[in-house]
PDB file of N, CA and C in Angstrom:
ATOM      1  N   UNK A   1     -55.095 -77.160  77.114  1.00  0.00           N
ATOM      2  CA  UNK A   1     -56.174 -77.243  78.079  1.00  0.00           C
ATOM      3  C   UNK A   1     -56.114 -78.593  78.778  1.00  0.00           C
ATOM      4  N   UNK A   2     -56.523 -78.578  79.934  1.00  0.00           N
ATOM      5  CA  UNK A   2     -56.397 -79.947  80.917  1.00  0.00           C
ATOM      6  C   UNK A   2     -57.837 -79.247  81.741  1.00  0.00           C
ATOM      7  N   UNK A   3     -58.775 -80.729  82.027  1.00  0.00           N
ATOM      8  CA  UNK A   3     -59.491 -80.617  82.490  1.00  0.00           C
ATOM      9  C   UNK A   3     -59.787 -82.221  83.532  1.00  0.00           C
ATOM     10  N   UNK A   4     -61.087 -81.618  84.601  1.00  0.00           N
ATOM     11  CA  UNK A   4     -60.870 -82.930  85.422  1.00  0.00           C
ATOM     12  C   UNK A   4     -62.225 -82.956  85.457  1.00  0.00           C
ATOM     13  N   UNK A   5     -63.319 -84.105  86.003  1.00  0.00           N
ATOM     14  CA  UNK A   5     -64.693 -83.943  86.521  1.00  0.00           C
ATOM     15  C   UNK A   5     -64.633 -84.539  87.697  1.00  0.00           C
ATOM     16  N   UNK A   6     -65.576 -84.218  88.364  1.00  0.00           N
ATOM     17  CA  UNK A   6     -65.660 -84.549  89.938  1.00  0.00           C
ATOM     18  C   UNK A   6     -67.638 -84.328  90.365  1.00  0.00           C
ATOM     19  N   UNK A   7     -68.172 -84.968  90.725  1.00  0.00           N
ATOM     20  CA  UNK A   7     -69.412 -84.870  91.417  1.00  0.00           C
ATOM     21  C   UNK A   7     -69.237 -84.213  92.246  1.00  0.00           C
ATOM     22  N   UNK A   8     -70.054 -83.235  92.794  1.00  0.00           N
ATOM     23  CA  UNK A   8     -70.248 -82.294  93.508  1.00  0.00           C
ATOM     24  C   UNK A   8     -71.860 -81.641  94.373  1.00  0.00           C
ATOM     25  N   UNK A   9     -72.132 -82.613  95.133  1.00  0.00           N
ATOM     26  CA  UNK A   9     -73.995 -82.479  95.477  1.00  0.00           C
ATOM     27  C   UNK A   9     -74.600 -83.014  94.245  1.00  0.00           C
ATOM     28  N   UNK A  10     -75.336 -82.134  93.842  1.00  0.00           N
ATOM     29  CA  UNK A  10     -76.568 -82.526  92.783  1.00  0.00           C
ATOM     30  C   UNK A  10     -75.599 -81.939  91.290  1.00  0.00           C
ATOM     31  N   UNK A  11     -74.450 -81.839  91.209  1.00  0.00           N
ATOM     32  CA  UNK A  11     -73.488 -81.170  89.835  1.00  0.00           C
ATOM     33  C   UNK A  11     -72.384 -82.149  89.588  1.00  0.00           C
ATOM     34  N   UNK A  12     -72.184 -82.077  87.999  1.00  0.00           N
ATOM     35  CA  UNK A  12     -71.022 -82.795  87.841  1.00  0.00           C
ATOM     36  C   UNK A  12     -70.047 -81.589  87.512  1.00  0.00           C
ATOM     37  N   UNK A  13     -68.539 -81.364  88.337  1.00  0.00           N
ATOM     38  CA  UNK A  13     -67.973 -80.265  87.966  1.00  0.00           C
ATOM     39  C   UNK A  13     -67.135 -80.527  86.825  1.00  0.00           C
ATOM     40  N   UNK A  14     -67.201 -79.715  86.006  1.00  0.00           N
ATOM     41  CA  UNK A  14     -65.979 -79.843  84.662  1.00  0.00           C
ATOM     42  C   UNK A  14     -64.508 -78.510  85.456  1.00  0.00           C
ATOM     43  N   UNK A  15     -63.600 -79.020  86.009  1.00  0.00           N
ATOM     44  CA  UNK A  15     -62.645 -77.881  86.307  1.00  0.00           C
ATOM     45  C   UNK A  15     -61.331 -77.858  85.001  1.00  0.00           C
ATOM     46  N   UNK A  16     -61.439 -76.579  84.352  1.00  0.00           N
ATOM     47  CA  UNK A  16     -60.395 -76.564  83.272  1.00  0.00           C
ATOM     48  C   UNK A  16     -59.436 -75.820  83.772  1.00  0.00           C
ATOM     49  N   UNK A  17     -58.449 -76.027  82.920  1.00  0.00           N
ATOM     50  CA  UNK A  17     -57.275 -74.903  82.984  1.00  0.00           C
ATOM     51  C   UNK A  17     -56.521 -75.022  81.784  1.00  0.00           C
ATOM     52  N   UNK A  18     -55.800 -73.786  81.817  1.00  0.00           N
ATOM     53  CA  UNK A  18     -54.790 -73.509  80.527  1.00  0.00           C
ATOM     54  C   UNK A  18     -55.625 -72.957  79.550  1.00  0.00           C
ATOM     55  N   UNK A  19     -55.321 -73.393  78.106  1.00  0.00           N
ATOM     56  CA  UNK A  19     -56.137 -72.185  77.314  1.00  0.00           C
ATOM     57  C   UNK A  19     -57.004 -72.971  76.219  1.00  0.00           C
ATOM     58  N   UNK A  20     -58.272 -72.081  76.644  1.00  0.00           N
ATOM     59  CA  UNK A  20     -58.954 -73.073  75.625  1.00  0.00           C
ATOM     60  C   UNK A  20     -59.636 -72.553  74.314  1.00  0.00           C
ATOM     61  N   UNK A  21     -59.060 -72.822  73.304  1.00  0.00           N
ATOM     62  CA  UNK A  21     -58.855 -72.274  71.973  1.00  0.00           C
ATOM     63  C   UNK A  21     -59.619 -73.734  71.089  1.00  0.00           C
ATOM     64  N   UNK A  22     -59.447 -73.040  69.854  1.00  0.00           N
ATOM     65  CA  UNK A  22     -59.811 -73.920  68.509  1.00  0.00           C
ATOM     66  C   UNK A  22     -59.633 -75.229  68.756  1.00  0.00           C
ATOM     67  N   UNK A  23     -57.867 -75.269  69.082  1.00  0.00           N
ATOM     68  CA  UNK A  23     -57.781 -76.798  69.248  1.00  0.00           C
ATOM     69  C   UNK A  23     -58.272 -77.636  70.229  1.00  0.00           C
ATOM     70  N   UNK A  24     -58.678 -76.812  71.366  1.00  0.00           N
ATOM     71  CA  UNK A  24     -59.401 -77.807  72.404  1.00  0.00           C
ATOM     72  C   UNK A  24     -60.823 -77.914  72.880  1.00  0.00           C
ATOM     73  N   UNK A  25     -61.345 -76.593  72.066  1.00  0.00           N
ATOM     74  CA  UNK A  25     -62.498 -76.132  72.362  1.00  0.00           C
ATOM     75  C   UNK A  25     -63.352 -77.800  72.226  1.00  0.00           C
ATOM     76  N   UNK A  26     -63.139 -78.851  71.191  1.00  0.00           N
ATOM     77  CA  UNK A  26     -63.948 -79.530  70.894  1.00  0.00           C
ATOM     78  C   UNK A  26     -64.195 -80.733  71.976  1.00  0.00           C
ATOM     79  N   UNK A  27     -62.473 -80.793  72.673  1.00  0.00           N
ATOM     80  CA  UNK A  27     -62.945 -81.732  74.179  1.00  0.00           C
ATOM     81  C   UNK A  27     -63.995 -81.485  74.957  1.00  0.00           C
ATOM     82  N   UNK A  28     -63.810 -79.911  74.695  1.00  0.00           N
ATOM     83  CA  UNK A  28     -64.512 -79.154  75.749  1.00  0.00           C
ATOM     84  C   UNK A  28     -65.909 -79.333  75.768  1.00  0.00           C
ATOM     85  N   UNK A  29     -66.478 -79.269  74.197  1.00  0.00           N
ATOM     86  CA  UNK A  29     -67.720 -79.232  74.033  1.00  0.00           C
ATOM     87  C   UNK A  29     -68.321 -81.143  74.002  1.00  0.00           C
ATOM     88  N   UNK A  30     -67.512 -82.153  73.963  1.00  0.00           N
ATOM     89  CA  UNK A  30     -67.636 -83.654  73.932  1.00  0.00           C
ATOM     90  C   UNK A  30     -67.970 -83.734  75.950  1.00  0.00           C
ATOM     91  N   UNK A  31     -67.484 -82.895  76.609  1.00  0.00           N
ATOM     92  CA  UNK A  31     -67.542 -83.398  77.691  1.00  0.00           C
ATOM     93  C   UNK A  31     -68.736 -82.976  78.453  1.00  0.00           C
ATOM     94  N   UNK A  32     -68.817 -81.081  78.436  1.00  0.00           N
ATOM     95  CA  UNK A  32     -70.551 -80.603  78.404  1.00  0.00           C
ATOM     96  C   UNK A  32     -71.458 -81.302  77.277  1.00  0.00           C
ATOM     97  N   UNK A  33     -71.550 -81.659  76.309  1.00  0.00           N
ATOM     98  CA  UNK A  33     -72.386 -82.492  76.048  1.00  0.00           C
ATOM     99  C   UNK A  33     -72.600 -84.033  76.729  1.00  0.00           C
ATOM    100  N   UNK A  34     -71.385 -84.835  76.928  1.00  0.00           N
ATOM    101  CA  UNK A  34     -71.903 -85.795  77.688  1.00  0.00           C
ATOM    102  C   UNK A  34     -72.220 -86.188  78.887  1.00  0.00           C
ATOM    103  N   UNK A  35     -71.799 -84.749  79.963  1.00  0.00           N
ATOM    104  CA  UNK A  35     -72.936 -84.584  81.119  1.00  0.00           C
ATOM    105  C   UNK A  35     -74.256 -84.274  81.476  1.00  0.00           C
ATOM    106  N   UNK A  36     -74.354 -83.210  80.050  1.00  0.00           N
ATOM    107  CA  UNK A  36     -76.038 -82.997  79.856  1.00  0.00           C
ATOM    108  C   UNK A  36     -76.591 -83.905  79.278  1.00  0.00           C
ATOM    109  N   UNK A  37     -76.298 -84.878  78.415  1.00  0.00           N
ATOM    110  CA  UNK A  37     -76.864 -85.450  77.784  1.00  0.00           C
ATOM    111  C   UNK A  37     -77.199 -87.142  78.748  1.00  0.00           C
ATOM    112  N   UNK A  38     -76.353 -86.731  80.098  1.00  0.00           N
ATOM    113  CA  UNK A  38     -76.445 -87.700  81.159  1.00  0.00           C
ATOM    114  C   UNK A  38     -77.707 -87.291  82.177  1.00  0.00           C
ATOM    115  N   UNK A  39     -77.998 -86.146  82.001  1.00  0.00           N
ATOM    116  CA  UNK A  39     -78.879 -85.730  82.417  1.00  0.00           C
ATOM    117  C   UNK A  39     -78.743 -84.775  84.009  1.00  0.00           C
ATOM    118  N   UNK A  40     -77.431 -84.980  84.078  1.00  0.00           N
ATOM    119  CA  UNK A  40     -76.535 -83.744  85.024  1.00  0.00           C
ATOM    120  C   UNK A  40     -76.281 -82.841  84.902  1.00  0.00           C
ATOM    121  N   UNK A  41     -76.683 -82.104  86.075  1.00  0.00           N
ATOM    122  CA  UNK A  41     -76.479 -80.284  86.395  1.00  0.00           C
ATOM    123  C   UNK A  41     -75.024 -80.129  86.164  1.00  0.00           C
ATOM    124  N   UNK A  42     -74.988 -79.359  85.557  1.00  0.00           N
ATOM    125  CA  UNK A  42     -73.367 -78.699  85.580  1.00  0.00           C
ATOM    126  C   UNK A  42     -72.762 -77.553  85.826  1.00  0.00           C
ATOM    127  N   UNK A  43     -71.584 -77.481  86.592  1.00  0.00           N
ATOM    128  CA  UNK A  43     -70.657 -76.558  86.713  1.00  0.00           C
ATOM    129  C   UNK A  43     -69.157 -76.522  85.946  1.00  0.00           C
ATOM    130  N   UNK A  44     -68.822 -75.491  85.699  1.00  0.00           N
ATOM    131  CA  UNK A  44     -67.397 -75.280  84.802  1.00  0.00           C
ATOM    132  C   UNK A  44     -66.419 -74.684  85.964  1.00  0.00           C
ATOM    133  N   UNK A  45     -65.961 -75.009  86.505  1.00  0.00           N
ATOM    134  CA  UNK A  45     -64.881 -73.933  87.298  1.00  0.00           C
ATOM    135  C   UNK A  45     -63.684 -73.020  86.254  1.00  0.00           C
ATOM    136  N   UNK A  46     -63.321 -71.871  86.344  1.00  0.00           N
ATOM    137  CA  UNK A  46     -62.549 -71.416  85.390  1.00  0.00           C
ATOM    138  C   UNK A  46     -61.364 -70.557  85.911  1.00  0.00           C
ATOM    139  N   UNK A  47     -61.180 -70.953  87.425  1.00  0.00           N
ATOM    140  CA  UNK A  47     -60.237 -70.013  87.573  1.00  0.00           C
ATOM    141  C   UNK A  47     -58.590 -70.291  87.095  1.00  0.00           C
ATOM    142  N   UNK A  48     -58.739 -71.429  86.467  1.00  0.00           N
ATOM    143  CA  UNK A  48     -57.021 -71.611  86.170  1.00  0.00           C
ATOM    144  C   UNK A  48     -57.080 -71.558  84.571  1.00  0.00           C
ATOM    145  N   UNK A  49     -57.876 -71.064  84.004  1.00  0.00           N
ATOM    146  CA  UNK A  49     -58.091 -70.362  82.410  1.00  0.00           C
ATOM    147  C   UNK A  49     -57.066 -69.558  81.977  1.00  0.00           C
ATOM    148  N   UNK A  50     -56.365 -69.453  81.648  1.00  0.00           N
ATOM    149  CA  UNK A  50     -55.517 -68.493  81.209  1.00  0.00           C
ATOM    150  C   UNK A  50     -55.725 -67.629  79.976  1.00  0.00           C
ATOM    151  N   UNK A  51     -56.738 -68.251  79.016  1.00  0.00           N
ATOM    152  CA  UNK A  51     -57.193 -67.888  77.565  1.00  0.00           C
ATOM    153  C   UNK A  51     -58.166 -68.418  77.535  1.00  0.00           C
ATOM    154  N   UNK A  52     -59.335 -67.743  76.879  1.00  0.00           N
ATOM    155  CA  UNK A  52     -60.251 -68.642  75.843  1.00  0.00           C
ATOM    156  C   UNK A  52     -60.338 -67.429  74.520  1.00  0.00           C
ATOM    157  N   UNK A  53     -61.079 -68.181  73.365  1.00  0.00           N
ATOM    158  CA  UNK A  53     -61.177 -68.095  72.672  1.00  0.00           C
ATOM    159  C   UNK A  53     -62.946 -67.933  72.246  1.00  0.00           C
ATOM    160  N   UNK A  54     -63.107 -67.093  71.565  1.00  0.00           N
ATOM    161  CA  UNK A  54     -64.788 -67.533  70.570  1.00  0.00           C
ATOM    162  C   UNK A  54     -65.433 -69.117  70.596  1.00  0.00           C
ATOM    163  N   UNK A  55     -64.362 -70.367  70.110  1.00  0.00           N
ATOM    164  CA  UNK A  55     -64.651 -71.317  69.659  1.00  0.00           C
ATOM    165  C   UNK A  55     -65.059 -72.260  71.322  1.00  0.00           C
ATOM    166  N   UNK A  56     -64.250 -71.633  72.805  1.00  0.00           N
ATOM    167  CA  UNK A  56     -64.472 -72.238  73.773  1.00  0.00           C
ATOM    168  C   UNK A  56     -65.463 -71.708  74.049  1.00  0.00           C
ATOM    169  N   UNK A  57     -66.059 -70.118  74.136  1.00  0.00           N
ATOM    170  CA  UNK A  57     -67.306 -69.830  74.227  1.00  0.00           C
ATOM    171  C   UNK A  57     -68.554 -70.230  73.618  1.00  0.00           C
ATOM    172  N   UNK A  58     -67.926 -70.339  72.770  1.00  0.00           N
ATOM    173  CA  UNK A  58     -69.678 -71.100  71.569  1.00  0.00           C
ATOM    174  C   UNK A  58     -69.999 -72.663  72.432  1.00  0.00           C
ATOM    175  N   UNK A  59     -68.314 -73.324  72.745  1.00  0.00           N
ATOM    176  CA  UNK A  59     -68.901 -74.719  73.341  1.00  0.00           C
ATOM    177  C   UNK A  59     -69.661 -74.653  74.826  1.00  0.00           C
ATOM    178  N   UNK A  60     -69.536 -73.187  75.883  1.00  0.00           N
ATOM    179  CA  UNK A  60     -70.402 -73.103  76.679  1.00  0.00           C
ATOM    180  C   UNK A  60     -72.002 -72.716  76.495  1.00  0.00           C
ATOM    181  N   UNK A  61     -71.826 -71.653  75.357  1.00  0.00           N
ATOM    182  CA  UNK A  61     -73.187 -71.241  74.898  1.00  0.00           C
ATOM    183  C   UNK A  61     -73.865 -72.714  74.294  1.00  0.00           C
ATOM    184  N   UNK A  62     -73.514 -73.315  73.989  1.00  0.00           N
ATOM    185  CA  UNK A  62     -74.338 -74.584  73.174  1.00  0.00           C
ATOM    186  C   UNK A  62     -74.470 -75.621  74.621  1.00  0.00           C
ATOM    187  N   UNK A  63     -73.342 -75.732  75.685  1.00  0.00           N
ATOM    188  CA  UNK A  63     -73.939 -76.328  76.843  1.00  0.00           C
ATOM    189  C   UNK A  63     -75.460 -75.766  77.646  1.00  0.00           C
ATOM    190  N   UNK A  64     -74.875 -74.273  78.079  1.00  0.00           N
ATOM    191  CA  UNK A  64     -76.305 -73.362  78.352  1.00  0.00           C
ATOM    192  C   UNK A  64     -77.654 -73.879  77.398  1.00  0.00           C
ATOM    193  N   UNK A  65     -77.828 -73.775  76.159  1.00  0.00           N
ATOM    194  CA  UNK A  65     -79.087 -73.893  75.739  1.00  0.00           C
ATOM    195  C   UNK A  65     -79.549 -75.483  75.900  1.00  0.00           C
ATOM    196  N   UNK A  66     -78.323 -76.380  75.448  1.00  0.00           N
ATOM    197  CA  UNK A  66     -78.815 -77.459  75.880  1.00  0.00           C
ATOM    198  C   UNK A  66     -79.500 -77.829  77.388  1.00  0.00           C
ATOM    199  N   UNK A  67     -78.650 -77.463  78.436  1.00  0.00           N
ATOM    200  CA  UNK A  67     -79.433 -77.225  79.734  1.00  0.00           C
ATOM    201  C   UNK A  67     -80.533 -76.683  79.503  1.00  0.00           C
ATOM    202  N   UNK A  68     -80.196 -75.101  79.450  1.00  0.00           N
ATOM    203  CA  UNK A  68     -81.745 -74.493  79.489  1.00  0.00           C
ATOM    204  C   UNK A  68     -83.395 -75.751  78.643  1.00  0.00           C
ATOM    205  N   UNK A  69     -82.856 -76.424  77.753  1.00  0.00           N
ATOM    206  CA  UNK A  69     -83.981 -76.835  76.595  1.00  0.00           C
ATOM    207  C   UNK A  69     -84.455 -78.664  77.568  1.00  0.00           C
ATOM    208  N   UNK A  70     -83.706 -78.579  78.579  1.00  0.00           N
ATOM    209  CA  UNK A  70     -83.456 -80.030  79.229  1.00  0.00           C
ATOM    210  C   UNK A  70     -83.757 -80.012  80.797  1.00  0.00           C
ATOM    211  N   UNK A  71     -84.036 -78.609  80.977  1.00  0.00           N
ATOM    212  CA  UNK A  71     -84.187 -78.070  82.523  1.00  0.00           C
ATOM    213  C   UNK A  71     -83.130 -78.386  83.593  1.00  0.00           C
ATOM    214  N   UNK A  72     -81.985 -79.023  83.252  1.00  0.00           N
ATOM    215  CA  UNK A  72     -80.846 -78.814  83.784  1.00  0.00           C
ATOM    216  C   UNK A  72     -80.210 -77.525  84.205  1.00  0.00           C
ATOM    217  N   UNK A  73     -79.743 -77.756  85.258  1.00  0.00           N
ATOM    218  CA  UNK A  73     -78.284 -76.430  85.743  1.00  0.00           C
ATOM    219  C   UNK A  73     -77.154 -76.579  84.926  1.00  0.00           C
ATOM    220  N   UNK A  74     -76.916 -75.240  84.947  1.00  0.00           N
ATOM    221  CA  UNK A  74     -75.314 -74.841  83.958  1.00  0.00           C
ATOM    222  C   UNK A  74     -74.987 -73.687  84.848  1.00  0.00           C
ATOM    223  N   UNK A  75     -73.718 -73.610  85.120  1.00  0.00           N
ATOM    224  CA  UNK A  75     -73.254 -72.427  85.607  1.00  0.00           C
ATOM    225  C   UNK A  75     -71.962 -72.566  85.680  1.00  0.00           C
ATOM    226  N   UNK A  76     -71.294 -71.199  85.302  1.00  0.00           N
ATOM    227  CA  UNK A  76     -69.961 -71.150  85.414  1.00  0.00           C
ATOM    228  C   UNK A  76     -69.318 -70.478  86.796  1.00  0.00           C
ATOM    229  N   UNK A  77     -68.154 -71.090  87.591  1.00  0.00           N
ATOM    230  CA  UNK A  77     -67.378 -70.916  89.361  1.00  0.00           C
ATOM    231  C   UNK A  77     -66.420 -69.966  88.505  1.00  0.00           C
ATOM    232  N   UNK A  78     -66.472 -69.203  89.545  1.00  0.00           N
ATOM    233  CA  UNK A  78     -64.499 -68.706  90.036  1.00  0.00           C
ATOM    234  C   UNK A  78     -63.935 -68.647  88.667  1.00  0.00           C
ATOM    235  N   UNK A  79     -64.796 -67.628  87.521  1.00  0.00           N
ATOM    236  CA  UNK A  79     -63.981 -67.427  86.595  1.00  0.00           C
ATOM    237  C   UNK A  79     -62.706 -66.613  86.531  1.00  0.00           C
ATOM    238  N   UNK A  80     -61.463 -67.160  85.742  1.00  0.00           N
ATOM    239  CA  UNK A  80     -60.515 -66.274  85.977  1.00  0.00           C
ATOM    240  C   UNK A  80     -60.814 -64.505  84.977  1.00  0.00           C
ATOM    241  N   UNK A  81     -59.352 -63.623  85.508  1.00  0.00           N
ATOM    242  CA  UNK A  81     -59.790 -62.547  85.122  1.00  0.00           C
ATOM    243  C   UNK A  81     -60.105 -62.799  83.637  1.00  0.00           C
ATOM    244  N   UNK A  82     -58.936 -63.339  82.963  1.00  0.00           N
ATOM    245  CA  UNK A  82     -59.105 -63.646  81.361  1.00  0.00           C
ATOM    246  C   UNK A  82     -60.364 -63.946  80.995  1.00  0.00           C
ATOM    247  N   UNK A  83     -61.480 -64.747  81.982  1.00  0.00           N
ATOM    248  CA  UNK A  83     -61.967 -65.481  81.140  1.00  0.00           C
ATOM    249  C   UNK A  83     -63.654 -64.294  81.044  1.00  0.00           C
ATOM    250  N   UNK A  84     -63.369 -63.407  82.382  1.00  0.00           N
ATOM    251  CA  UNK A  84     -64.131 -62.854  82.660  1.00  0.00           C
ATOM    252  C   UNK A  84     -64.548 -61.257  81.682  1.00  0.00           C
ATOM    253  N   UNK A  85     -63.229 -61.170  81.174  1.00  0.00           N
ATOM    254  CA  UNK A  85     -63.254 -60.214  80.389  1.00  0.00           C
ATOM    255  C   UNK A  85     -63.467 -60.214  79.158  1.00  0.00           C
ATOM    256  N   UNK A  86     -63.736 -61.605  78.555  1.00  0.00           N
ATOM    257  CA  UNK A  86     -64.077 -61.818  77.495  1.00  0.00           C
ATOM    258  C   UNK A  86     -65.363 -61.938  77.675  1.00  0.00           C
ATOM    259  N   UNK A  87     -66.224 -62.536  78.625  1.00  0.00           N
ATOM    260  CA  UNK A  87     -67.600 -62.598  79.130  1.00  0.00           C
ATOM    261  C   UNK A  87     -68.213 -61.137  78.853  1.00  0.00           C
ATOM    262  N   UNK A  88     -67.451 -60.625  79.883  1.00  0.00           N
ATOM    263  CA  UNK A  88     -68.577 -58.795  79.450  1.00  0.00           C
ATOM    264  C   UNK A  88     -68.089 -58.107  78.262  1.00  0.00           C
ATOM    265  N   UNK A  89     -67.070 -58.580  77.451  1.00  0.00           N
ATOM    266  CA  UNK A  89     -66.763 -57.663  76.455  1.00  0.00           C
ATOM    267  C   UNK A  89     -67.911 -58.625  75.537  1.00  0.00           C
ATOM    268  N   UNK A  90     -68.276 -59.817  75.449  1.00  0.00           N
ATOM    269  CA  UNK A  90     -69.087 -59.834  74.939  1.00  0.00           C
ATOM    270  C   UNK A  90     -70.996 -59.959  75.370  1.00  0.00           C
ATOM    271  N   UNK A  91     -70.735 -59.072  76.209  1.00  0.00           N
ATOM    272  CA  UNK A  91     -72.134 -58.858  77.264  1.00  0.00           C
ATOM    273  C   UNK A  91     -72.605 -60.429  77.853  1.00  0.00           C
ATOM    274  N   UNK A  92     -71.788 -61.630  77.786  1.00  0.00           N
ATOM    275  CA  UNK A  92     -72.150 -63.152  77.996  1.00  0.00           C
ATOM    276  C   UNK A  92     -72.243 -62.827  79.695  1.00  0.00           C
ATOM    277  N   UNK A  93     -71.611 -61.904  80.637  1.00  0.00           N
ATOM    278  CA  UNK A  93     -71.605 -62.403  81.566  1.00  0.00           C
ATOM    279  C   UNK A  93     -73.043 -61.966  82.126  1.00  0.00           C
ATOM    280  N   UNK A  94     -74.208 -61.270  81.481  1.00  0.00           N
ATOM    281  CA  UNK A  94     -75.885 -61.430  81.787  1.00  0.00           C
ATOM    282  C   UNK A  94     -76.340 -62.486  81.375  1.00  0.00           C
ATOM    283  N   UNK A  95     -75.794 -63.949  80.755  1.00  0.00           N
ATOM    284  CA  UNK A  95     -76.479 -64.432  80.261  1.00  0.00           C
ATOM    285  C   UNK A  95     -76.314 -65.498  80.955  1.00  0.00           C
ATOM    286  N   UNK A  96     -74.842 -65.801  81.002  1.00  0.00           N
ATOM    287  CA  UNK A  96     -74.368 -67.043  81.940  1.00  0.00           C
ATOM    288  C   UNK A  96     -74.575 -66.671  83.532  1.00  0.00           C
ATOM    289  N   UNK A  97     -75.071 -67.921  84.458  1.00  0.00           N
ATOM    290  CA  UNK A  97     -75.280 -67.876  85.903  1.00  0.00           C
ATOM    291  C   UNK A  97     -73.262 -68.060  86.093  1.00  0.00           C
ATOM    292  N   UNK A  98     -73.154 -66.970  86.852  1.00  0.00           N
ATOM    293  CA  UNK A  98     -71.528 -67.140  87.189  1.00  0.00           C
ATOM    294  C   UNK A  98     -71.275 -66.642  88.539  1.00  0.00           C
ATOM    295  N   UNK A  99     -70.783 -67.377  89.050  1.00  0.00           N
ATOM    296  CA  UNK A  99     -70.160 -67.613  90.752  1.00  0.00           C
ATOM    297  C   UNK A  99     -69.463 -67.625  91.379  1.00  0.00           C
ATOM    298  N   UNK A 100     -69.020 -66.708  92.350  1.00  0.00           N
ATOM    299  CA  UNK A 100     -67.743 -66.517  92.762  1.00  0.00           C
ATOM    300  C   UNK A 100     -67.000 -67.742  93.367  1.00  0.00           C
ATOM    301  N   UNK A 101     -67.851 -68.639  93.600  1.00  0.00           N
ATOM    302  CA  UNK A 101     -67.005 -69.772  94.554  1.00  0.00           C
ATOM    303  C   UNK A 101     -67.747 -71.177  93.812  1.00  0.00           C
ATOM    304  N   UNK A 102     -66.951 -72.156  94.075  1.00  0.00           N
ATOM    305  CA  UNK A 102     -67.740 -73.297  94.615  1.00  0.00           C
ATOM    306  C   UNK A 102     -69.219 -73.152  95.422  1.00  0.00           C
ATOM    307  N   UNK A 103     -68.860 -72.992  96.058  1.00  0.00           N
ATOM    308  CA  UNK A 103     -69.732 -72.758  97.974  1.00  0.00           C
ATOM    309  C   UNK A 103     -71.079 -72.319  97.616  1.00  0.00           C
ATOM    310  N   UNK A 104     -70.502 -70.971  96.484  1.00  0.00           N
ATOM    311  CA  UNK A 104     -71.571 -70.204  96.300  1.00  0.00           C
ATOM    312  C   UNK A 104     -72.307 -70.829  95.574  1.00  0.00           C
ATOM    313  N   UNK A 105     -72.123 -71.433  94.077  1.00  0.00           N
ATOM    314  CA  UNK A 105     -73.013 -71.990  93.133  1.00  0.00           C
ATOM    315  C   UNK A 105     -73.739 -73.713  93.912  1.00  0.00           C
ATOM    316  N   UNK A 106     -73.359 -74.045  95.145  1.00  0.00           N
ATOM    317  CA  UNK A 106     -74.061 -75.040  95.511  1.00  0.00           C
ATOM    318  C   UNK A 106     -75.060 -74.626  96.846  1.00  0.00           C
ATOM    319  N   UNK A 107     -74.396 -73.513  97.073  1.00  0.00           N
ATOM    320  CA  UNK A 107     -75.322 -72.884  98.123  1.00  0.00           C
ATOM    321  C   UNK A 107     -77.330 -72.519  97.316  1.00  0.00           C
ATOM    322  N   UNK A 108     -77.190 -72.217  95.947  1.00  0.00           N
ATOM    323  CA  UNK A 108     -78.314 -71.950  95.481  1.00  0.00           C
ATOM    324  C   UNK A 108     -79.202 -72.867  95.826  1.00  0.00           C
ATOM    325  N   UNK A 109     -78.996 -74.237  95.568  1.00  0.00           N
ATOM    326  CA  UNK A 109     -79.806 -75.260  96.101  1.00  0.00           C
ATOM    327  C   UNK A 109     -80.523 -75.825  97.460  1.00  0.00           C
ATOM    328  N   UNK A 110     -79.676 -74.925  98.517  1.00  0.00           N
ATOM    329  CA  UNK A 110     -79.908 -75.079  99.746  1.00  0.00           C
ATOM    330  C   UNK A 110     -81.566 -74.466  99.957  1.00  0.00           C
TER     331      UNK A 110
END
């Protein structure tokens, strides 16, 4: 997994790629925690995902509640197919705000 952040309007974006499993899930979850815990809206972009795993999902579900419990934004861009099919196979994609674009998830704020 390789990931980058970038400010984006009122969001800090986390953009990943490659696969994010056991072994990386925990960057994953060090970095959504230390944007929420900065007190920044966040976005995940996911279209260069190739894999995830349970252990990368639990580190978004634990970003989500932290937002939700902090009144922060969380939302996941441009998930890839992989990442999307693990979303509704585990009914996550009603739970997570998910967006076809950039454009789109900053357009909400307008």
């Amino acid at each position: 997994m390789k990931f980058s952040t970038r400010s984006e309007g009122a969001y800090q974006l986390i953009a990943l790629s490659g696969e994010i499993d056991l072994h990386h899930s925990p960057q994953l979850r060090e970095e959504i925690l230390k944007t929420l815990k900065a007190k920044q809206n966040l976005l995940i972009e996911l279209s260069a995902v190739e894999y995830i795993d349970s252990s990368g999902i639990a580190s978004m579900i634990e970003g989500l509640q932290l937002a939700n419990s902090s009144k922060l934004k969380f939302a996941l861009v441009n998930a890839s197919q992989a990442v999307m099919q693990v979303l509704q196979l585990a009914r996550l994609d009603t739970i997570f705000p998910i967006y076809p674009s950039l454009e789109a998830a900053l357009s909400q704020d307008s």
